[in-house]
N, C-alpha and C. Protein backbone atom coordinates (compact mmCIF):
# COMPACT_ATOMS: atom_id res chain seq x y z
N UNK A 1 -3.35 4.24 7.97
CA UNK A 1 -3.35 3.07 7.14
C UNK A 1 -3.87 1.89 7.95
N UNK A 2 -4.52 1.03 7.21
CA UNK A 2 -5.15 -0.48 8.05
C UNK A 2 -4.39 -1.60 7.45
N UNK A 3 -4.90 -2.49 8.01
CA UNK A 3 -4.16 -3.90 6.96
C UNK A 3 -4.77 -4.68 7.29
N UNK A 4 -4.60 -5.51 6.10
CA UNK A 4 -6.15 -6.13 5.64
C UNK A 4 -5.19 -7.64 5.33
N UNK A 5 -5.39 -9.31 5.94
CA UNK A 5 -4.90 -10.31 5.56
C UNK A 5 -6.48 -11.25 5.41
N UNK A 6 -5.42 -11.70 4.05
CA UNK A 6 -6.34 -13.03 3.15
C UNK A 6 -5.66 -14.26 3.05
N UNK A 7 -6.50 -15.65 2.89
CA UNK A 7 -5.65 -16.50 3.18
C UNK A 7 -5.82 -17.22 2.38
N UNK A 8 -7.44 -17.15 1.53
CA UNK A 8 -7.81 -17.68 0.23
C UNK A 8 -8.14 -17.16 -0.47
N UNK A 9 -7.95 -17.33 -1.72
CA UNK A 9 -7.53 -18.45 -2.52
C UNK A 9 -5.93 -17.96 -2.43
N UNK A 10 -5.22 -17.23 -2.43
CA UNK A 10 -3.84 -16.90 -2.28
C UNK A 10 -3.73 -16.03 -0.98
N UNK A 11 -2.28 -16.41 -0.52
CA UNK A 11 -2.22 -15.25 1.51
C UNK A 11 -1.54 -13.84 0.28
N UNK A 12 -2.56 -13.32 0.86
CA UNK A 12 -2.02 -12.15 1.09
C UNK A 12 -1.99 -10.81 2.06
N UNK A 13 -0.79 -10.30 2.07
CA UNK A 13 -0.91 -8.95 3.52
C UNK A 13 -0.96 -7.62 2.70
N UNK A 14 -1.72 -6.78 3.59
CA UNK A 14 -2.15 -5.31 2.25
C UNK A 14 -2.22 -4.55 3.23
N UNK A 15 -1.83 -3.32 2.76
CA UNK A 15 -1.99 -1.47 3.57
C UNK A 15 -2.67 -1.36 2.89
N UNK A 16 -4.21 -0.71 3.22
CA UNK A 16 -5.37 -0.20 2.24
C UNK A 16 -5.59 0.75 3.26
N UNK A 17 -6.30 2.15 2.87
CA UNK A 17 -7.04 3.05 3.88
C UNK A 17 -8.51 2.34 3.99
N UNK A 18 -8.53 1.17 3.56
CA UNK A 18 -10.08 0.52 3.81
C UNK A 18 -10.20 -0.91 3.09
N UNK A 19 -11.03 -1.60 3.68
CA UNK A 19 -11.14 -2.62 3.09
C UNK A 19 -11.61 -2.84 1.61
N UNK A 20 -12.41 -1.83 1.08
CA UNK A 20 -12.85 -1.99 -0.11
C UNK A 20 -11.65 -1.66 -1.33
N UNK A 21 -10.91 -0.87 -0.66
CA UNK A 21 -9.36 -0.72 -1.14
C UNK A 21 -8.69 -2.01 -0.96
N UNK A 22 -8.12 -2.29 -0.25
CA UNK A 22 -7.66 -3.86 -0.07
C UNK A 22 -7.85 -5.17 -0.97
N UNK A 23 -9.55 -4.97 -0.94
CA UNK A 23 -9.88 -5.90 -2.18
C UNK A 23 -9.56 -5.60 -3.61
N UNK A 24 -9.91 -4.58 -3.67
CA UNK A 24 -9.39 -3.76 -4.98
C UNK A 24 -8.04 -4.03 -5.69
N UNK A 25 -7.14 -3.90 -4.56
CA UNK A 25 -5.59 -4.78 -4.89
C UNK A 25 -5.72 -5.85 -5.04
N UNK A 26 -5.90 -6.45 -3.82
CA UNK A 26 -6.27 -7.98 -3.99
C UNK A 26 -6.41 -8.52 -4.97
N UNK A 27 -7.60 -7.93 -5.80
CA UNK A 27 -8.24 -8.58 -7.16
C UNK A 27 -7.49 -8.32 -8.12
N UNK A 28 -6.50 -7.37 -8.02
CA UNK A 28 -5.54 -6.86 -8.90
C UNK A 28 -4.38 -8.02 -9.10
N UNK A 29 -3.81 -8.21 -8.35
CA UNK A 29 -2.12 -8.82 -8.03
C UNK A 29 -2.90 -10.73 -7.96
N UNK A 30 -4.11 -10.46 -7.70
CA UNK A 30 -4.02 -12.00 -6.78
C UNK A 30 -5.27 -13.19 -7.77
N UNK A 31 -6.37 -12.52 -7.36
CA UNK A 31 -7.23 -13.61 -7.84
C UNK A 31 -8.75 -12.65 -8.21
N UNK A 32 -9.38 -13.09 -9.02
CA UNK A 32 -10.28 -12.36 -9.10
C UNK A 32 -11.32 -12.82 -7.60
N UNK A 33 -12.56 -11.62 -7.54
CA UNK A 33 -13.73 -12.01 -6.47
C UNK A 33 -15.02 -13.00 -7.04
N UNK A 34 -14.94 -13.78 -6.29
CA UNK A 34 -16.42 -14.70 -6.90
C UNK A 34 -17.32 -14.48 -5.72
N UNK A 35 -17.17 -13.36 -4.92
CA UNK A 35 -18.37 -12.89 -4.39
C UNK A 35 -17.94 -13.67 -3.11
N UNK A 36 -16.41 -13.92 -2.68
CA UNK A 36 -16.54 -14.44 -1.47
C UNK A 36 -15.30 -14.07 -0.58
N UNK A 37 -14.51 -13.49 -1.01
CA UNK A 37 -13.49 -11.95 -0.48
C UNK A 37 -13.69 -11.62 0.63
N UNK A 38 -15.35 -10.98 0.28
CA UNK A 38 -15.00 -10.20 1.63
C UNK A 38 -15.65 -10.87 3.05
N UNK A 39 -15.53 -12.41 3.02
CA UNK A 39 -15.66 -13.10 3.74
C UNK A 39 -15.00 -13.47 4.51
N UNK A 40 -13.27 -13.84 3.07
CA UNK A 40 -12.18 -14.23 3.68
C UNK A 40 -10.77 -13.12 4.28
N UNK A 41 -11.30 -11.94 3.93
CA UNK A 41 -9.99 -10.45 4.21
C UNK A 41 -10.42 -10.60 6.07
N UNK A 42 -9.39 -10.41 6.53
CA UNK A 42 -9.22 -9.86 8.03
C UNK A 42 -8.35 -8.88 8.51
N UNK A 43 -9.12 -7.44 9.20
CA UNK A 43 -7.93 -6.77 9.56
C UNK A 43 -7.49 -7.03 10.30
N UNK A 44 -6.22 -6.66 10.18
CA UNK A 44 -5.07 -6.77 11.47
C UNK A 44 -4.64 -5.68 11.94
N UNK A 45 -3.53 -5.93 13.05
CA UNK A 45 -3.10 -4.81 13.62
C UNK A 45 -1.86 -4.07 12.73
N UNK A 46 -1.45 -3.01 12.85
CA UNK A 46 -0.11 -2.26 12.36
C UNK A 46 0.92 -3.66 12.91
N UNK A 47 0.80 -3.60 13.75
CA UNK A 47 2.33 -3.97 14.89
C UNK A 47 2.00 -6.00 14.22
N UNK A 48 1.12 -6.59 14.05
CA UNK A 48 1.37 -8.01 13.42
C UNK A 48 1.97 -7.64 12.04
N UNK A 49 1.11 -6.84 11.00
CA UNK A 49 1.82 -6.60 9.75
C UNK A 49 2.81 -6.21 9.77
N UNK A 50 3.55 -5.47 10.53
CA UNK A 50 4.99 -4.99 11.35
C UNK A 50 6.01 -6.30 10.86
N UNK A 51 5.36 -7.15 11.87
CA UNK A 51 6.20 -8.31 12.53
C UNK A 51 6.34 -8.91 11.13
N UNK A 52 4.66 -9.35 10.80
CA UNK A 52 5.44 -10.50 9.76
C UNK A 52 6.45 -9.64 8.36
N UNK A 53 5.84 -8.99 8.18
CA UNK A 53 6.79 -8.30 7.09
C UNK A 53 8.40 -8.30 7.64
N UNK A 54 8.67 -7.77 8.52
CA UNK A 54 9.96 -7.75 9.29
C UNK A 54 10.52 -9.49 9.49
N UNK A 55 9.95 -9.73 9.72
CA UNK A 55 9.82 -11.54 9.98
C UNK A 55 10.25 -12.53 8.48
N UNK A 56 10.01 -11.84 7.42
CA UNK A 56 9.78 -12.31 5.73
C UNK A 56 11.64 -11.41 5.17
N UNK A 57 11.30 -10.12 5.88
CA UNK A 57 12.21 -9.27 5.16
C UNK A 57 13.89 -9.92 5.67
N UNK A 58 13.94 -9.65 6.77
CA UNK A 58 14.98 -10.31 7.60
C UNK A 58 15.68 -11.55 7.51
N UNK A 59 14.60 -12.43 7.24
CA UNK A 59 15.07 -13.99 6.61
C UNK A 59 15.69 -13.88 5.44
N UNK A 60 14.87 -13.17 4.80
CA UNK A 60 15.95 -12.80 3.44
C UNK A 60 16.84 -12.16 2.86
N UNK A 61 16.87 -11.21 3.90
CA UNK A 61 18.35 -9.98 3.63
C UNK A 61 18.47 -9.91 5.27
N UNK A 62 19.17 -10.65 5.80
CA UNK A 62 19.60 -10.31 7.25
C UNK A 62 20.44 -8.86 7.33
N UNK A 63 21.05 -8.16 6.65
CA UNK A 63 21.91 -7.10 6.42
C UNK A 63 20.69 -6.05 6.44
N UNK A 64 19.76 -5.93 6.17
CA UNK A 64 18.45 -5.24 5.94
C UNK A 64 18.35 -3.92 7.74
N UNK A 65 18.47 -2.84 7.37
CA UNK A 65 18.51 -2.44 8.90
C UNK A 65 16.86 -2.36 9.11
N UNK A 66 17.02 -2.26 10.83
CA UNK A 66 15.41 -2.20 11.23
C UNK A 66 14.54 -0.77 10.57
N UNK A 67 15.39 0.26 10.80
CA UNK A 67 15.28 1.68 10.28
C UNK A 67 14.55 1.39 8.58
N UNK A 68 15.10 1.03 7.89
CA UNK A 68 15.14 1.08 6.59
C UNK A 68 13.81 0.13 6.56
N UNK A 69 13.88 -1.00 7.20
CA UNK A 69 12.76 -1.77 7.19
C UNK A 69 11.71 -0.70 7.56
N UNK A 70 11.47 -0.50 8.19
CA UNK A 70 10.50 0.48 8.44
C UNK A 70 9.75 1.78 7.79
N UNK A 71 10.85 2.50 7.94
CA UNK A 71 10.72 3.34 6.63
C UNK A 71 10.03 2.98 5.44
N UNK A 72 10.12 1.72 5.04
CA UNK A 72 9.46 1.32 4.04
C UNK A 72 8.60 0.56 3.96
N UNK A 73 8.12 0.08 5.42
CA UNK A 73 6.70 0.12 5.76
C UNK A 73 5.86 0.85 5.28
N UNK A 74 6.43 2.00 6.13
CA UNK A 74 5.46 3.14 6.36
C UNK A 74 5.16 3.55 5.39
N UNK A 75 5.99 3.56 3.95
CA UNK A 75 5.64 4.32 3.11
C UNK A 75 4.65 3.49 2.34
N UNK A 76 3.94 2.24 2.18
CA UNK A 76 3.49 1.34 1.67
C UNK A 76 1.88 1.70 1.59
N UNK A 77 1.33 2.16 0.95
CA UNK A 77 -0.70 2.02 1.54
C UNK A 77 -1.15 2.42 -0.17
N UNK A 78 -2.06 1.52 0.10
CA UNK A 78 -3.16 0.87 -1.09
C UNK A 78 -1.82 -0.31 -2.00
N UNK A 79 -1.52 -0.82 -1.31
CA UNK A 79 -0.62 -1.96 -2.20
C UNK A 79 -0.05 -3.13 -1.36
N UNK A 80 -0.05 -4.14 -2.17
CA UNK A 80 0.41 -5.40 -1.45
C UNK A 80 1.59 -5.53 -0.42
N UNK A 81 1.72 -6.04 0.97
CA UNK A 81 3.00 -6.18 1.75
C UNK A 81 3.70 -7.81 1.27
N UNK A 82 2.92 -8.52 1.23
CA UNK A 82 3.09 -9.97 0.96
C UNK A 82 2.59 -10.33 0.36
N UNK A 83 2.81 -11.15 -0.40
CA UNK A 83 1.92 -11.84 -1.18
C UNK A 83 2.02 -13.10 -2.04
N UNK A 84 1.87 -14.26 -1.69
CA UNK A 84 2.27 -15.72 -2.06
C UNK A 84 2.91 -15.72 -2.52
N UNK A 85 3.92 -16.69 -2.88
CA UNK A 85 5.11 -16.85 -3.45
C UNK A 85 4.78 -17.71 -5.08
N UNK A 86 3.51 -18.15 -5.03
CA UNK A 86 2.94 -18.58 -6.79
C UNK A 86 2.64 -17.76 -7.79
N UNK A 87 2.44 -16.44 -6.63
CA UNK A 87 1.91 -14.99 -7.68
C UNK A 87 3.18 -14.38 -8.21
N UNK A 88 4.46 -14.80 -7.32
CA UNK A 88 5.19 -13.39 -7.58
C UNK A 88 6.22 -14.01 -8.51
């Protein structure tokens, strides 16, 4: 799995097996493409999408174990990890 972060027109963090997947969600959950997407997507590493997700999850359910966090990482690809708080 890769991960793919956008920052405009809405942030969002994504597990795609590829970028053209990524956008694909993207355009789904977030905003449509006016042909300038794949300008603004950047991959990242496993271990940053790690963090911030863990970083988001934790603030909000401190009771949340690391295990479980994880686990449900991992199970996450072709679908949004984050994703603005105007969309959701």
């Amino acid at each position: 799995m890769k991960y793919y972060e956008i920052h405009e027109p809405y942030y969002a963090l994504l597990a795609a097996e590829e970028e053209k997947k990524a956008l694909e969600v993207y355009v789904e959950v977030a905003a449509d493409d006016d042909g300038t997407l794949k300008d603004s997507i950047k991959e990242v590493s496993r271990q940053y999408a790690l963090g911030c997700v863990g970083d988001l999850a934790l603030k909000n359910k401190p009771e949340l174990s690391v295990d479980k966090l994880v686990r449900d990482f991992n199970k996450r690809e072709n679908d949004w990890l984050i994703i603005d708080g105007a969309l959701a």
